[in-house]
Protein backbone atom coordinates (compact mmCIF):
# COMPACT_ATOMS: atom_id res chain seq x y z
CA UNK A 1 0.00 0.00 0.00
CA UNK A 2 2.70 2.42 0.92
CA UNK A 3 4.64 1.34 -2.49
CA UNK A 4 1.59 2.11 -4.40
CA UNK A 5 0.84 5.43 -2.44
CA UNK A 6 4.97 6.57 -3.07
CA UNK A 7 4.86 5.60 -6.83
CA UNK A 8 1.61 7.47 -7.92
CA UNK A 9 2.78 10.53 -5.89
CA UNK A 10 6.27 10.88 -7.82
CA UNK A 11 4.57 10.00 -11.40
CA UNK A 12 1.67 12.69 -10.36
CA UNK A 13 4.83 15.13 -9.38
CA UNK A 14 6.69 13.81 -12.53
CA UNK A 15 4.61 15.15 -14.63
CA UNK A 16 3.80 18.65 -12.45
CA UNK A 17 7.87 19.40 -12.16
CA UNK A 18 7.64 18.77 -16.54
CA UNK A 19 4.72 20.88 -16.70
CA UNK A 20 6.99 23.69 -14.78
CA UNK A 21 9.69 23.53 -16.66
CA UNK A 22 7.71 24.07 -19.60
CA UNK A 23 6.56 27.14 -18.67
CA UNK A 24 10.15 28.82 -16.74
CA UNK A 25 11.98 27.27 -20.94
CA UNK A 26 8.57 28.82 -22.67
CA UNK A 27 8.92 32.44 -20.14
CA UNK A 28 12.61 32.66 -20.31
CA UNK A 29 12.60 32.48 -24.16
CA UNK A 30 9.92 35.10 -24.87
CA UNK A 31 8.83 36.94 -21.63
CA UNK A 32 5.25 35.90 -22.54
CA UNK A 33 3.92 33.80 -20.04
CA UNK A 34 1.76 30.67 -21.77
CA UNK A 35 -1.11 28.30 -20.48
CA UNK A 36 -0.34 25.91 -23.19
CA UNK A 37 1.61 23.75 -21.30
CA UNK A 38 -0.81 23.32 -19.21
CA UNK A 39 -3.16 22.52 -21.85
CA UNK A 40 -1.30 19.34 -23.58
CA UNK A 41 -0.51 18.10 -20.07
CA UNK A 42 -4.14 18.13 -19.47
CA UNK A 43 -4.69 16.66 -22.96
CA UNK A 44 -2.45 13.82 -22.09
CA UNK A 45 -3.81 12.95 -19.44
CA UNK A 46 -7.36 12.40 -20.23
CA UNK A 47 -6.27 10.60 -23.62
CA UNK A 48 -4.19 8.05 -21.02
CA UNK A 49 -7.00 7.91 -19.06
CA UNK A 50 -9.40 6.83 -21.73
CA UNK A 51 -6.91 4.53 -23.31
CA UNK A 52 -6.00 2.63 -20.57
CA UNK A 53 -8.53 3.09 -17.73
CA UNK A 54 -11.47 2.89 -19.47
CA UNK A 55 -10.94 0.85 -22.82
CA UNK A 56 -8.25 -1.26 -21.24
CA UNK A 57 -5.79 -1.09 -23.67
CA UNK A 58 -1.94 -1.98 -23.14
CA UNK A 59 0.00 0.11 -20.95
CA UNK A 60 2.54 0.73 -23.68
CA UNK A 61 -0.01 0.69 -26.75
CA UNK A 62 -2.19 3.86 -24.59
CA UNK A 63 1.35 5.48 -24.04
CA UNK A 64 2.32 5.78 -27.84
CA UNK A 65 -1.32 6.90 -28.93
CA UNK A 66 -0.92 9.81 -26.44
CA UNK A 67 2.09 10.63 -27.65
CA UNK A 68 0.74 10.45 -31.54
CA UNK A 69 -2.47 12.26 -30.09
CA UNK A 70 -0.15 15.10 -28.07
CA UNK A 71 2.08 15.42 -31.73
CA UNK A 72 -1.39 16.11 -34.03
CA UNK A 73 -2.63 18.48 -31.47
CA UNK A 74 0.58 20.41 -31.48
CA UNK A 75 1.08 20.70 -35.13
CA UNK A 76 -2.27 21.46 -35.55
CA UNK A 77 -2.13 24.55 -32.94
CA UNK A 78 1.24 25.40 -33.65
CA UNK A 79 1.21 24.97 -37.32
CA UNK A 80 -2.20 25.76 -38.72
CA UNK A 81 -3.62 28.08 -35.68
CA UNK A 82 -7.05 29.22 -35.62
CA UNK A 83 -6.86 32.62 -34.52
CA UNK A 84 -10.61 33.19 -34.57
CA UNK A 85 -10.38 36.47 -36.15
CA UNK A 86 -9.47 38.30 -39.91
CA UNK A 87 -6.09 37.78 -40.76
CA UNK A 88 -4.19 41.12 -41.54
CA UNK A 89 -1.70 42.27 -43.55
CA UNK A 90 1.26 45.01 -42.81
CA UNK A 91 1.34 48.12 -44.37
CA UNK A 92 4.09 51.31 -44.67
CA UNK A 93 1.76 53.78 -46.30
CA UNK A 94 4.18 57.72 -47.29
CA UNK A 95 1.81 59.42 -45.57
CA UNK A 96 -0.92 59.10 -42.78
CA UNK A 97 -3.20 62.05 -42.41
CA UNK A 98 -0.85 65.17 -41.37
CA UNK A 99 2.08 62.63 -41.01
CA UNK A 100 4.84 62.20 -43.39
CA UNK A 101 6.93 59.30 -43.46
CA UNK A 102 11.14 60.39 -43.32
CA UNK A 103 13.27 58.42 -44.63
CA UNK A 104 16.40 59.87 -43.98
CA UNK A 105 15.41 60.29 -39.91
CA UNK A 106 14.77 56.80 -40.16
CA UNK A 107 18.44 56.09 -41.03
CA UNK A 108 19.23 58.57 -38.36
CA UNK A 109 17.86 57.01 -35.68
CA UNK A 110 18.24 53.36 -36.93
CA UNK A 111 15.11 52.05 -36.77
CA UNK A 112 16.53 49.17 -38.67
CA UNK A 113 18.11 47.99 -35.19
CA UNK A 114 14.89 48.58 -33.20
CA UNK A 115 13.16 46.23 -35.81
CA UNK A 116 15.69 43.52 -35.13
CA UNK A 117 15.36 44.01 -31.16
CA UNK A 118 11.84 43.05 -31.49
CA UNK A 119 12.37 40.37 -33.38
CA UNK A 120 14.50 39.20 -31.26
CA UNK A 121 12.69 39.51 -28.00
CA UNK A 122 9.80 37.72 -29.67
CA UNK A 123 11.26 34.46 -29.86
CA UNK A 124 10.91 34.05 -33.44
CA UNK A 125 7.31 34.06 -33.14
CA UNK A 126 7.30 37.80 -34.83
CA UNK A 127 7.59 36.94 -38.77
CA UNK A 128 7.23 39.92 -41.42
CA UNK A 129 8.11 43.21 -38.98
CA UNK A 130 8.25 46.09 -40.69
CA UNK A 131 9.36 49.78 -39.41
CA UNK A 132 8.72 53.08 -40.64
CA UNK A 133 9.53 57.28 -38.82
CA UNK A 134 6.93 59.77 -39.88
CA UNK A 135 6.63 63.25 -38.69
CA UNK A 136 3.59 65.95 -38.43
CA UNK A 137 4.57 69.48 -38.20
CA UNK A 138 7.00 72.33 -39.41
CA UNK A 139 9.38 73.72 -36.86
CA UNK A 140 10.43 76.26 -39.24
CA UNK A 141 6.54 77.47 -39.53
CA UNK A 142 6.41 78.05 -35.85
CA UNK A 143 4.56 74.57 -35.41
CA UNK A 144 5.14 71.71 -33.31
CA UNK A 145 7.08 68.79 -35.03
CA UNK A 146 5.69 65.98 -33.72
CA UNK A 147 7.44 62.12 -34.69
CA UNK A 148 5.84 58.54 -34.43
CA UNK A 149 8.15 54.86 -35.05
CA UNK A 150 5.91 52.34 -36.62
CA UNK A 151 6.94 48.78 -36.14
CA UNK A 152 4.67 46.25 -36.65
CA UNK A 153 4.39 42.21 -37.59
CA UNK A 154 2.44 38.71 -37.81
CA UNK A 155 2.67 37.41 -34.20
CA UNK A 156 2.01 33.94 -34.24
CA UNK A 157 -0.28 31.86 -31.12
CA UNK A 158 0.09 34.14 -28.65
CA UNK A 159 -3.29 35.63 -27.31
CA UNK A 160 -3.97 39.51 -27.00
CA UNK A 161 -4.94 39.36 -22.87
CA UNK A 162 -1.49 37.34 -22.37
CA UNK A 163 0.68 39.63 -24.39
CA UNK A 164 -0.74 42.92 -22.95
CA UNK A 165 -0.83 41.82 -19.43
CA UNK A 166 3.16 40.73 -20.29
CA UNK A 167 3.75 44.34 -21.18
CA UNK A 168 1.87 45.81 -18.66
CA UNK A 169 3.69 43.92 -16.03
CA UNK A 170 7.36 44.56 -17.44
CA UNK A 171 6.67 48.54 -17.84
CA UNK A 172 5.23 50.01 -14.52
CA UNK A 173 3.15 53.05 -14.88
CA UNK A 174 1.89 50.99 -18.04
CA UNK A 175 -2.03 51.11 -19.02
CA UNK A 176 -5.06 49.64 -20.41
CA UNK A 177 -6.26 51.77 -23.74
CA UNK A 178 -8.75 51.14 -26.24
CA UNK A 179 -7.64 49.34 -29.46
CA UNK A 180 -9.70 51.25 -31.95
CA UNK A 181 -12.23 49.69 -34.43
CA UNK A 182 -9.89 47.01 -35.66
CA UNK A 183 -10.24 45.63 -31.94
CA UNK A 184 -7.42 43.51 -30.08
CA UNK A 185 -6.44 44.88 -27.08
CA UNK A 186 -4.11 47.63 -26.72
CA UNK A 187 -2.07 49.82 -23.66
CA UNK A 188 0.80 52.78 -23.30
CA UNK A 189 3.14 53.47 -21.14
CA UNK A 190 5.50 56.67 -20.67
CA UNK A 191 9.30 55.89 -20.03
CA UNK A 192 11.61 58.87 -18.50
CA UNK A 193 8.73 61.00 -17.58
CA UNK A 194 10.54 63.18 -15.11
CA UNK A 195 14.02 63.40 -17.37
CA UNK A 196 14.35 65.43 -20.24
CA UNK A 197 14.70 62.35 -22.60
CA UNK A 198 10.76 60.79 -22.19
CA UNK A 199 9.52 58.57 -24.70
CA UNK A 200 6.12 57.15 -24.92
CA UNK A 201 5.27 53.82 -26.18
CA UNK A 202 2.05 52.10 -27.30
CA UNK A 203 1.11 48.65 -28.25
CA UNK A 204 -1.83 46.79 -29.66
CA UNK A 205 -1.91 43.02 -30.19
CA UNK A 206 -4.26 41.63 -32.39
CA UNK A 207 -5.45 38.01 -33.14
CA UNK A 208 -2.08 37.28 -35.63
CA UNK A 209 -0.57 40.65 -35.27
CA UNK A 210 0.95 43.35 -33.31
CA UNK A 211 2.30 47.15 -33.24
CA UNK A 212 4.47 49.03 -31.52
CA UNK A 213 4.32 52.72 -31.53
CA UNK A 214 6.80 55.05 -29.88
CA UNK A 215 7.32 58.68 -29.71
CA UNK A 216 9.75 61.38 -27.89
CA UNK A 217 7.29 64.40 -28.42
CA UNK A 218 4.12 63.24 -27.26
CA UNK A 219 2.65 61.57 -23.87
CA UNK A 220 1.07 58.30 -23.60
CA UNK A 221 -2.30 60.05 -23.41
CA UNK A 222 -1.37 62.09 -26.96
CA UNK A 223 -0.01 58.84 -28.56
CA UNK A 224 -2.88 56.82 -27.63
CA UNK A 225 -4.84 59.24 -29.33
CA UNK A 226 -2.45 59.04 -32.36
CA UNK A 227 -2.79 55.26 -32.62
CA UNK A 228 -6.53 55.07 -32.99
CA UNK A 229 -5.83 57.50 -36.58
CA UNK A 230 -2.49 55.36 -37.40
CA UNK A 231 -3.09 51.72 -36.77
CA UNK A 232 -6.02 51.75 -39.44
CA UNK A 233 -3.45 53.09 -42.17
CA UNK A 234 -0.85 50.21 -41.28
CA UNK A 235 -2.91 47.08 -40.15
CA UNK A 236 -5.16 46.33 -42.77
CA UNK A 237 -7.94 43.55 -43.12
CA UNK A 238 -6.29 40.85 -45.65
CA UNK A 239 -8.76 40.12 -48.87
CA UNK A 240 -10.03 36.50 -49.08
C-alpha cells in the first residue's frame, strides 16, 4: 500500500515538475507567459485515461497513442492556428493624415536595429516586422514637429490578454487603452517621464498581429490618441 501510495505521488509530481519547466523554458525564451503547457498536459492525461482506464488497452499501446495524439494536437495549434479572427496584412503607407513618413530620420535614428530588437525579444514568433519614422509638423513654420516609429508584424499563437498583461507587467506606470475599431487589445506606457529624454510607447496586439508605436514628443495620453488614426493606415484587413 505504501509502495503504491509513493509511486503514484512521484509519477503525479513527474509530470507537475515537466509541466513547470515548460513554462520557466517557454517564459525565459519570450517573456510571454503561456497556459499551453498546461493545456497538452491536461490533454495527455485524459487521452491516457481513456486509453488505458477505461478501454483497457496496453500500458505501452495507450502510451504511444498519447504521444501520436499530443504530436497532431501540437502541429495542428502550432502549425495551422485558428486565430478566430481576420487575418491582416502590414502596411508602410508615405503618408498618414498630417504625417509624413522620413526616410532619412529613419536612417538617423536606426530604426533598422529597433526592428531587429523586437524580433529578437519575440522568440521568433514575430515573422514579417516592418518599421517606418513619420513626422507631423514644421518647426520652421512656428509649429510643433511631432514624430511617431511604426513597427509592426504577424505574431504567431500568442493571445492579446497574455501579451498585454506581459507588457503591462514589465513597464510600470503601463495602461489599459482602447484598441480602436480594428479591436485587439491595446495599452501605453511613458518611459523617463521626469528626465528630459521621455519617450512614450504604445502597443496593440491583435489576433495574428501586433504594433508598436513610440514617440519622444508626445505623452502616452497624446499617442494613444495618435494610434486610434495610425493603426487603421498600417494594419489592414487581408482580402479573401
Amino acid at each position: 500500500m505504501f509502495a503504491s501510495i509513493v509511486s503514484y505521488g512521484l509519477a503525479v509530481g513527474a509530470v507537475y515538475a515537466l509541466i513547470g519547466i515548460t513554462y520557466n523554458v517557454m517564459f525565459s525564451a519570450s517573456r510571454v507567459f503561456s497556459f499551453t503547457a498546461g493545456t497538452l498536459g491536461m490533454l495527455g492525461g485524459v487521452l491516457g485515461s481513456l486509453f488505458i482506464a477505461q478501454m483497457h488497452l496496453p500500458l505501452v499501446v495507450g502510451f504511444i497513442l498519447v504521444l501520436a495524439a499530443g504530436a497532431i494536437f501540437g502541429i495542428l495549434k502550432f502549425e495551422f492556428p485558428s486565430h478566430g479572427g481576420p487575418a491582416h496584412t502590414m502596411a508602410i503607407p508615405n503618408k498618414i493624415g498630417n504625417y509624413v513618413r522620413t526616410v532619412n530620420l529613419e536612417k538617423e535614428t536606426n530604426l533598422g536595429k529597433l526592428r531587429s530588437e523586437v524580433i529578437q525579444m519575440s522568440a521568433g514568433q514575430a515573422s514579417g516586422v516592418v518599421s517606418a519614422l513619420y513626422e507631423a509638423g514644421d518647426s520652421a513654420a512656428g509649429s510643433t514637429t511631432q514624430i511617431i516609429m511604426v513597427i509592426e508584424g504577424h505574431l504567431a499563437n500568442a493571445s492579446p490578454a497574455t501579451s498585454i498583461g506581459a507588457f503591462i507587467a514589465k513597464n510600470p506606470g503601463a495602461s489599459v487603452v482602447p484598441a480602436g475599431p480594428l479591436g485587439g487589445q491595446a495599452a501605453c506606457v511613458e518611459n523617463g517621464a521626469r528626465t528630459s529624454n521621455p519617450v512614450s510607447l504604445c502597443v496593440w496586439f491583435d489576433n495574428d498581429s501586433f504594433g508598436e508605436i513610440l514617440s519622444p514628443t508626445m505623452n502616452a495620453a497624446q499617442l494613444a490618441t495618435a494610434m486610434q488614426t495610425v493603426r487603421p493606415a498600417v494594419e489592414l484587413v487581408a482580402k479573401k
